[in-house]
Protein backbone atom coordinates (compact mmCIF):
# COMPACT_ATOMS: atom_id res chain seq x y z
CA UNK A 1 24.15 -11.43 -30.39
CA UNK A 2 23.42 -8.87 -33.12
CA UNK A 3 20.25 -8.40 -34.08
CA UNK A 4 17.27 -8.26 -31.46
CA UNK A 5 16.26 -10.64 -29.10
CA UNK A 6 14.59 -10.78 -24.81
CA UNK A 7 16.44 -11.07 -21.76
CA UNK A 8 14.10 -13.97 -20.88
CA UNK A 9 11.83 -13.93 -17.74
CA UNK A 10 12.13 -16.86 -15.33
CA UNK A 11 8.77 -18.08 -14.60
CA UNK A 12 7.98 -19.85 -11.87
CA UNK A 13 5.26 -22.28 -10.43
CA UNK A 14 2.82 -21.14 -7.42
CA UNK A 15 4.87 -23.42 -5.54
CA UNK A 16 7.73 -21.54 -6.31
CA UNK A 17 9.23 -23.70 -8.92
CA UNK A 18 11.40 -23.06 -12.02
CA UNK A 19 8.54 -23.28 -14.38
CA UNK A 20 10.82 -25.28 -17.63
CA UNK A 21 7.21 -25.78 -19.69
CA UNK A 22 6.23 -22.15 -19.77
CA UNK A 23 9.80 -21.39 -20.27
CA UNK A 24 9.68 -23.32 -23.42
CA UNK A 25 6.54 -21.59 -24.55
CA UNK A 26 8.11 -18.64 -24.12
CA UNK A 27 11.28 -19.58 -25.72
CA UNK A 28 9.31 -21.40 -28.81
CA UNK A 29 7.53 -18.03 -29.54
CA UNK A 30 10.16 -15.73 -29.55
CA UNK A 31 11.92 -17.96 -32.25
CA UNK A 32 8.82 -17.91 -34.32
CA UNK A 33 9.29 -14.44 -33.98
CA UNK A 34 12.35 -14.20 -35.57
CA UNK A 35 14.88 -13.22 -32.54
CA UNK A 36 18.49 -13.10 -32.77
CA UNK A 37 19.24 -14.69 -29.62
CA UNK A 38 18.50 -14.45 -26.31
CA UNK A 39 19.23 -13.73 -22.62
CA UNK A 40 19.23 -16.01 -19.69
CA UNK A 41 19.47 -15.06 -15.93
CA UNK A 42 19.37 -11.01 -16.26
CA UNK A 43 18.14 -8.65 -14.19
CA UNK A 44 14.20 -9.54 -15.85
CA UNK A 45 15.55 -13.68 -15.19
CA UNK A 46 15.07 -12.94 -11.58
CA UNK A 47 19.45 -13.11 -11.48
CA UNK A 48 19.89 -12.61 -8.10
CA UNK A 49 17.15 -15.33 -6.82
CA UNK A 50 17.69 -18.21 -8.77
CA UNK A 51 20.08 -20.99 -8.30
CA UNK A 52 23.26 -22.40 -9.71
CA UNK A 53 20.77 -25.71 -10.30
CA UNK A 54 18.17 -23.77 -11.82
CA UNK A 55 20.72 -21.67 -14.10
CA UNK A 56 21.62 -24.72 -15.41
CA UNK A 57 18.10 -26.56 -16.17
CA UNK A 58 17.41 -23.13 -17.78
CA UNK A 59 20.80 -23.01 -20.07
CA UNK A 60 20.24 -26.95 -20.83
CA UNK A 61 16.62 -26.37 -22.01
CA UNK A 62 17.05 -23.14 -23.95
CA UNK A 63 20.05 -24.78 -25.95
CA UNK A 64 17.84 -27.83 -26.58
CA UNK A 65 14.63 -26.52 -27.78
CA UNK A 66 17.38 -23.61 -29.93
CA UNK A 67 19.42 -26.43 -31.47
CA UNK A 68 22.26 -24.32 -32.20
CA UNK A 69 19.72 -21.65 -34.72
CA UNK A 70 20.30 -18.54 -32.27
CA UNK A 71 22.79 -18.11 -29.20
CA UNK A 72 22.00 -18.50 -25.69
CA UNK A 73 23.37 -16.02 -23.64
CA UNK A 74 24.13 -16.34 -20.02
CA UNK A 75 24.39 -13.19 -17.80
CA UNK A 76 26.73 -13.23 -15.41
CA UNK A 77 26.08 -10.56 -12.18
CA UNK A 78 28.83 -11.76 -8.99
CA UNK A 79 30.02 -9.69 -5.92
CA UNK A 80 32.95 -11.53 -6.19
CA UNK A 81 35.58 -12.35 -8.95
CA UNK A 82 36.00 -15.84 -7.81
CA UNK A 83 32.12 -16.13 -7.92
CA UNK A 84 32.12 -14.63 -11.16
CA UNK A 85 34.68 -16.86 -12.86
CA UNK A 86 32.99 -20.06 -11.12
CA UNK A 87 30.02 -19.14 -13.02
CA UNK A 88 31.41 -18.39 -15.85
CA UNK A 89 32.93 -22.00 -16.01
CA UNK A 90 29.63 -23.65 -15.41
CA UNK A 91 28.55 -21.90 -18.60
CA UNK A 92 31.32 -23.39 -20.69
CA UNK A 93 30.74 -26.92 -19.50
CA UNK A 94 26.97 -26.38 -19.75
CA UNK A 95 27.59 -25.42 -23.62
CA UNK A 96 25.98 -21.80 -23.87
CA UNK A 97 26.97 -19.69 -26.52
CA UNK A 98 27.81 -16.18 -25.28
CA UNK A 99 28.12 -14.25 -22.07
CA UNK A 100 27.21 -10.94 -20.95
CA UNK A 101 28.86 -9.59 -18.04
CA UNK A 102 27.90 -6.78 -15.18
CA UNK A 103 30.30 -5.01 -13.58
CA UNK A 104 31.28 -6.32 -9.54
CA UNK A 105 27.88 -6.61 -7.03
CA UNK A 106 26.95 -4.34 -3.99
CA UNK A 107 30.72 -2.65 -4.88
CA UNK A 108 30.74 0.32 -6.82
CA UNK A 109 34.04 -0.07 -8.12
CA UNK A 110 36.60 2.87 -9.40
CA UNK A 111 37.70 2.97 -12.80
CA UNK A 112 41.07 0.70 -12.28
CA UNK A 113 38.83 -2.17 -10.98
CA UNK A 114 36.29 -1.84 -13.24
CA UNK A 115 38.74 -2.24 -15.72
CA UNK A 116 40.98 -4.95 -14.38
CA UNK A 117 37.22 -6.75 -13.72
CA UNK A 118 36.33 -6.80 -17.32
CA UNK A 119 40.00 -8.23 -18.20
CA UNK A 120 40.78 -10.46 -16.03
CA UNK A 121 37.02 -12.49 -16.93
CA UNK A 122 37.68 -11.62 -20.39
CA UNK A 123 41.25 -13.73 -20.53
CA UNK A 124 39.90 -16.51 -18.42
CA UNK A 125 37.13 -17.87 -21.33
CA UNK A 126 36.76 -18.12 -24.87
CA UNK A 127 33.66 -17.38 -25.18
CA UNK A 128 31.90 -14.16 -26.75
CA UNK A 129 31.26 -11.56 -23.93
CA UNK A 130 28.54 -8.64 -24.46
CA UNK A 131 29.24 -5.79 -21.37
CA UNK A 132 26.03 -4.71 -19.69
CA UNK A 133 26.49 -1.23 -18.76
CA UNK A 134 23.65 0.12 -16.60
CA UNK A 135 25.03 3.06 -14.66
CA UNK A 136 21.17 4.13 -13.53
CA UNK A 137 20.62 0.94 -11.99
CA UNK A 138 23.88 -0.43 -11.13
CA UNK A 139 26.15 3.10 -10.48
CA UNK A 140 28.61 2.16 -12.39
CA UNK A 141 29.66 3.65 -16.40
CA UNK A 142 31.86 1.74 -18.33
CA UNK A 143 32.71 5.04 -20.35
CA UNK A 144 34.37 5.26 -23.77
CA UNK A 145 38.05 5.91 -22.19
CA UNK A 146 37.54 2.25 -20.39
CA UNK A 147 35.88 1.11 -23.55
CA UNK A 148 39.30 1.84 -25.44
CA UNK A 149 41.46 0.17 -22.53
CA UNK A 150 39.41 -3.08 -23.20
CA UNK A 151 39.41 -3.21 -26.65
CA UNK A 152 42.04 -5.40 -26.43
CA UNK A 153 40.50 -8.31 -25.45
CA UNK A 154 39.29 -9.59 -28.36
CA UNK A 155 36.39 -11.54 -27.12
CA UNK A 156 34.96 -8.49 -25.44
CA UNK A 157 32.08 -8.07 -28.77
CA UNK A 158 29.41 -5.99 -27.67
CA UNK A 159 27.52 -3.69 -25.47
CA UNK A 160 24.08 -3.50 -23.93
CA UNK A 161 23.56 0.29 -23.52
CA UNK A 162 21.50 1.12 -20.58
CA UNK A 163 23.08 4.30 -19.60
CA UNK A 164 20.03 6.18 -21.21
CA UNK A 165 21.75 8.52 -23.08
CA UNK A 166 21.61 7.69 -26.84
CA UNK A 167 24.05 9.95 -27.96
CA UNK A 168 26.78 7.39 -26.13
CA UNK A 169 26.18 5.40 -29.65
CA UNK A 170 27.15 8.02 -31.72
CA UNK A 171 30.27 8.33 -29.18
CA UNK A 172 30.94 4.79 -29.23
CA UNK A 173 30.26 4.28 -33.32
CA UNK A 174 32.54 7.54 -33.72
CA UNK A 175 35.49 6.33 -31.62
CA UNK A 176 35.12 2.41 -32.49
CA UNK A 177 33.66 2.27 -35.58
CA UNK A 178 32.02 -1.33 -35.79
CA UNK A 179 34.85 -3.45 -33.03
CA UNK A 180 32.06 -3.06 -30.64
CA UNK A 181 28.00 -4.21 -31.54
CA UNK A 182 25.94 -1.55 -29.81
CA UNK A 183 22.67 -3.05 -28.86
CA UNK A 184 20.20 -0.86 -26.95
CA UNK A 185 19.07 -2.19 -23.54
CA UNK A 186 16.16 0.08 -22.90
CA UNK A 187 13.47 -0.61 -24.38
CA UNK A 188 11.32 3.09 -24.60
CA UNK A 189 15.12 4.39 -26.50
CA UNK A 190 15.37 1.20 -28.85
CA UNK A 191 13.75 3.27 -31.99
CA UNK A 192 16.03 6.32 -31.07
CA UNK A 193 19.46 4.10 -30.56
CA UNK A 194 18.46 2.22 -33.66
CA UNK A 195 18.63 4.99 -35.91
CA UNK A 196 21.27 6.71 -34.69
CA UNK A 197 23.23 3.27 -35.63
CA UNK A 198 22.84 0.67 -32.98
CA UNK A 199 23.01 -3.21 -33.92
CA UNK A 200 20.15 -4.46 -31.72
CA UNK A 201 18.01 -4.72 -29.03
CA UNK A 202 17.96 -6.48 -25.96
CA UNK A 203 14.51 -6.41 -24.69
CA UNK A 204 11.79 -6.85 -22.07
CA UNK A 205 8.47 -6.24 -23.29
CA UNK A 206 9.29 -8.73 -26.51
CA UNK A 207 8.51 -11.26 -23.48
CA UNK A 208 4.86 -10.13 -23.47
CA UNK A 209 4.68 -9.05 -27.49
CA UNK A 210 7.47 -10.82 -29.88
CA UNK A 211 5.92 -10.40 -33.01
CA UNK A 212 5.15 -6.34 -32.60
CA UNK A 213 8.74 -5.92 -30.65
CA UNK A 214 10.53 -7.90 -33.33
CA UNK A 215 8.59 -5.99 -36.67
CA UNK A 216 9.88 -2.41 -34.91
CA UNK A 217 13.22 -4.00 -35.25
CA UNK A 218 12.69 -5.05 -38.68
CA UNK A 219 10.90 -2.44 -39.93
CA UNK A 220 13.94 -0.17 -38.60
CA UNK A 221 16.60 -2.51 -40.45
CA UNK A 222 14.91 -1.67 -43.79
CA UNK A 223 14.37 1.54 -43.34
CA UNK A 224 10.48 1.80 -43.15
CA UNK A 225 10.64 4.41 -40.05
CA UNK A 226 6.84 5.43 -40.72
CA UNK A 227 5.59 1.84 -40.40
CA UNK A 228 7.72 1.28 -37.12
CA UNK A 229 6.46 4.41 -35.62
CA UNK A 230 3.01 3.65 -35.80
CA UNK A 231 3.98 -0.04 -34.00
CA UNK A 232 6.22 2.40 -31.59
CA UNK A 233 3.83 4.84 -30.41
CA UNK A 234 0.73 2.11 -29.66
CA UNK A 235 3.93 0.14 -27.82
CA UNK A 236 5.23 2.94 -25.79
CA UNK A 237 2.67 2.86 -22.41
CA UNK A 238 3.98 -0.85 -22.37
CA UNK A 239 8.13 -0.10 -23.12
CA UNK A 240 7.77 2.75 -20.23
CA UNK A 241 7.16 -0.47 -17.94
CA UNK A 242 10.46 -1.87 -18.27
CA UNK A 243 12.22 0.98 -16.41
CA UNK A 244 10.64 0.56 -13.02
CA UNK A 245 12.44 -0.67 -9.94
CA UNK A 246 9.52 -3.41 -10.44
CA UNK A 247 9.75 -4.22 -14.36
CA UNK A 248 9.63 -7.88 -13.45
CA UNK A 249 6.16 -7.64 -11.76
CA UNK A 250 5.43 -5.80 -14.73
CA UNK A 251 6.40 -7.88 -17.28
CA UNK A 252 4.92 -11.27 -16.06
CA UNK A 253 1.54 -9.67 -15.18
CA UNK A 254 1.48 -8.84 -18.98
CA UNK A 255 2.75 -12.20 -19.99
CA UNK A 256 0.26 -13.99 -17.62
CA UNK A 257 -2.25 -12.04 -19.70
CA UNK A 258 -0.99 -12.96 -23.64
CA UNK A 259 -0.47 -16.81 -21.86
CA UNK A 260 3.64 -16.05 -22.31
CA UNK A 261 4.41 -16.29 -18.62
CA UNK A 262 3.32 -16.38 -15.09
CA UNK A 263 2.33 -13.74 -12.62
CA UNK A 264 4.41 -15.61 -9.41
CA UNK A 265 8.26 -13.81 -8.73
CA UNK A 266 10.36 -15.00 -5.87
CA UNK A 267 11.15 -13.47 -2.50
CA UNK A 268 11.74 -10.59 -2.11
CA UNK A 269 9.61 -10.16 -4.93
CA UNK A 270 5.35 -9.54 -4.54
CA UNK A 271 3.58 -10.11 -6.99
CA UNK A 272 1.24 -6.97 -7.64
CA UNK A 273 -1.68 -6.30 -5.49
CA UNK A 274 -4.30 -3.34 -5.04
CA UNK A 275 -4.24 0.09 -6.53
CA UNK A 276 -0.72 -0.40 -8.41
CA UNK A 277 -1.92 -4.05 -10.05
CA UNK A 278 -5.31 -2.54 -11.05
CA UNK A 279 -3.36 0.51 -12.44
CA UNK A 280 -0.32 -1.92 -14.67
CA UNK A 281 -3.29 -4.16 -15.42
CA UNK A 282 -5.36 -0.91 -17.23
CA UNK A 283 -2.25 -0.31 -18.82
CA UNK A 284 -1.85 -3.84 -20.34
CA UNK A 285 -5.25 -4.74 -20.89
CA UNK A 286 -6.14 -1.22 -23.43
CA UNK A 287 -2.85 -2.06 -24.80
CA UNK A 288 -3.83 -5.37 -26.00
CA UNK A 289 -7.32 -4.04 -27.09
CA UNK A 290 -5.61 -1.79 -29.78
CA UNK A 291 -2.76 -4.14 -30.30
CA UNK A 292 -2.13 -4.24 -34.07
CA UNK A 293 -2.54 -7.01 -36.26
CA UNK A 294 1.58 -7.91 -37.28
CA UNK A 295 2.35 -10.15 -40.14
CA UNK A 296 5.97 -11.24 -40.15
CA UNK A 297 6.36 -12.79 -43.28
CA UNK A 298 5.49 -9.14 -45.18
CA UNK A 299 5.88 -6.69 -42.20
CA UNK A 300 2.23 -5.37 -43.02
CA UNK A 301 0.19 -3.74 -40.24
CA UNK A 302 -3.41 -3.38 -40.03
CA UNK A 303 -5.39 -2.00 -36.96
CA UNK A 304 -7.55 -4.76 -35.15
């Protein structure tokens, strides 16, 4: 993927159900938004809870209701190679479009494996892979000296950068030039990482807002900083969200508000309750008071 676009939120049912019909609504908005692609089964997909069988109802309905305008994306996240490589040839026979692949589960692996990971997945399939690396939330850097033993494999295109420290794009554009996309994985960074010369965004909050996350991205592109900034800073209370240990409650209580999503996460997962649901719930709701009006087809904004 190049370009911006969500890792997509898995909602579910009260009775714990792979909700497909919100899913769509979700899915049908973002492309009216303009996204580039998207994401399915990441960290904000609820990875490590759903099912094989509802990976694939997920893939199946995404490339449907796309019909081959953006990429799907599949993430894969094993403890295992085996498990890994499994999953990675349910994707091809399920038809999805890209991959992005973590680093090993509940293993923090050295350097060599890390390495020898990334390659050995990378020469088993065909298909596109974007690396996710997340050393705050997964303890493991795939740093630029790794970057240059993989740039072999030709299929290895991108990079989501969640290490939260923007200057890596400057290392990574200065070493690589353009054989690597660079698109920013936090969202509260994506202005920052844009302009210092990343390709896109992978985000969270455009779950809840598509419209105002994609016109940042725009806006960016053609070089209208002032008219992003002003989207930014109303935005930022909202991006801060996706950097908790408990994004995902975050992010569907604000799509359950804009009619994007529902509240209900799976086990271990509780939904919000108390203090801390009245607090994210201020948050959202003043946010979407002041939310500016965003007009796609011009990029103007207005206040409400």
């Amino acid at each position: 993927m190049d370009g911006g676009g969500p890792a997509m939120t898995t909602p579910f049912t009260v009775d714990d159900e792979v909700d497909l019909s919100m899913f769509g609504k979700n899915l049908f908005a973002q492309m009216q938004a303009g996204v580039h692609g998207i994401i399915i089964g990441g960290s904000l997909g609820e990875a490590s809870t759903i099912t094989t069988e509802e990976k694939e109802k997920l893939c199946k309905t995404a490339l449907e209701i796309c019909e081959e305008k953006i990429p799907v994306i599949l993430n894969i996240v094993k403890g295992s190679l085996k498990q890994a490589l499994q999953q990675i040839k349910f994707a091809e026979d399920w038809g999805v479009d890209d991959l992005m692949v973590l680093p090993p589960m509940r293993y923090k692996p050295d350097e060599r494996e890390t390495i020898q990971w990334f390659q050995t997945i990378a020469t088993t399939t065909a298909l596109p892979i974007m690396l996710y690396n997340n050393s705050v939330d997964y303890e493991c850097e795939v740093t630029i000296e790794m970057f240059e033993k993989l740039a072999d494999c030709k299929n290895i295109q991108a990079v989501k950068e969640s290490t939260r420290d923007v200057s890596n794009v400057t290392r990574m554009k200065n070493r690589f030039g353009n054989r690597f996309k660079i698109l920013c994985g936090v969202d509260m960074l994506a202005i920052e990482e844009l302009l210092m010369g990343a390709d896109g965004w992978v985000a969270g909050l455009v779950d809840v807002f598509p419209e105002e996350t994609m016109a940042v991205y725009n806006l960016i592109k053609e070089n209208k900083t002032e008219e992003a900034r002003k989207i930014y800073r109303w935005f930022m209370p909202l991006l801060e969200l996706d950097i908790h240990p408990k994004l995902v409650q975050y992010i569907k209580l604000a799509q359950s508000l804009t009619a994007l999503g529902t509240e209900y996460v799976r086990s271990p997962r509780l939904m919000l309750a108390g203090e801390e649901r009245e607090r994210i719930l201020e948050i959202i709701e003043e946010a979407i008071a002041k939310k500016p009006a965003i007009h796609l087809s011009n990029i103007s904004i207005s206040e409400q």
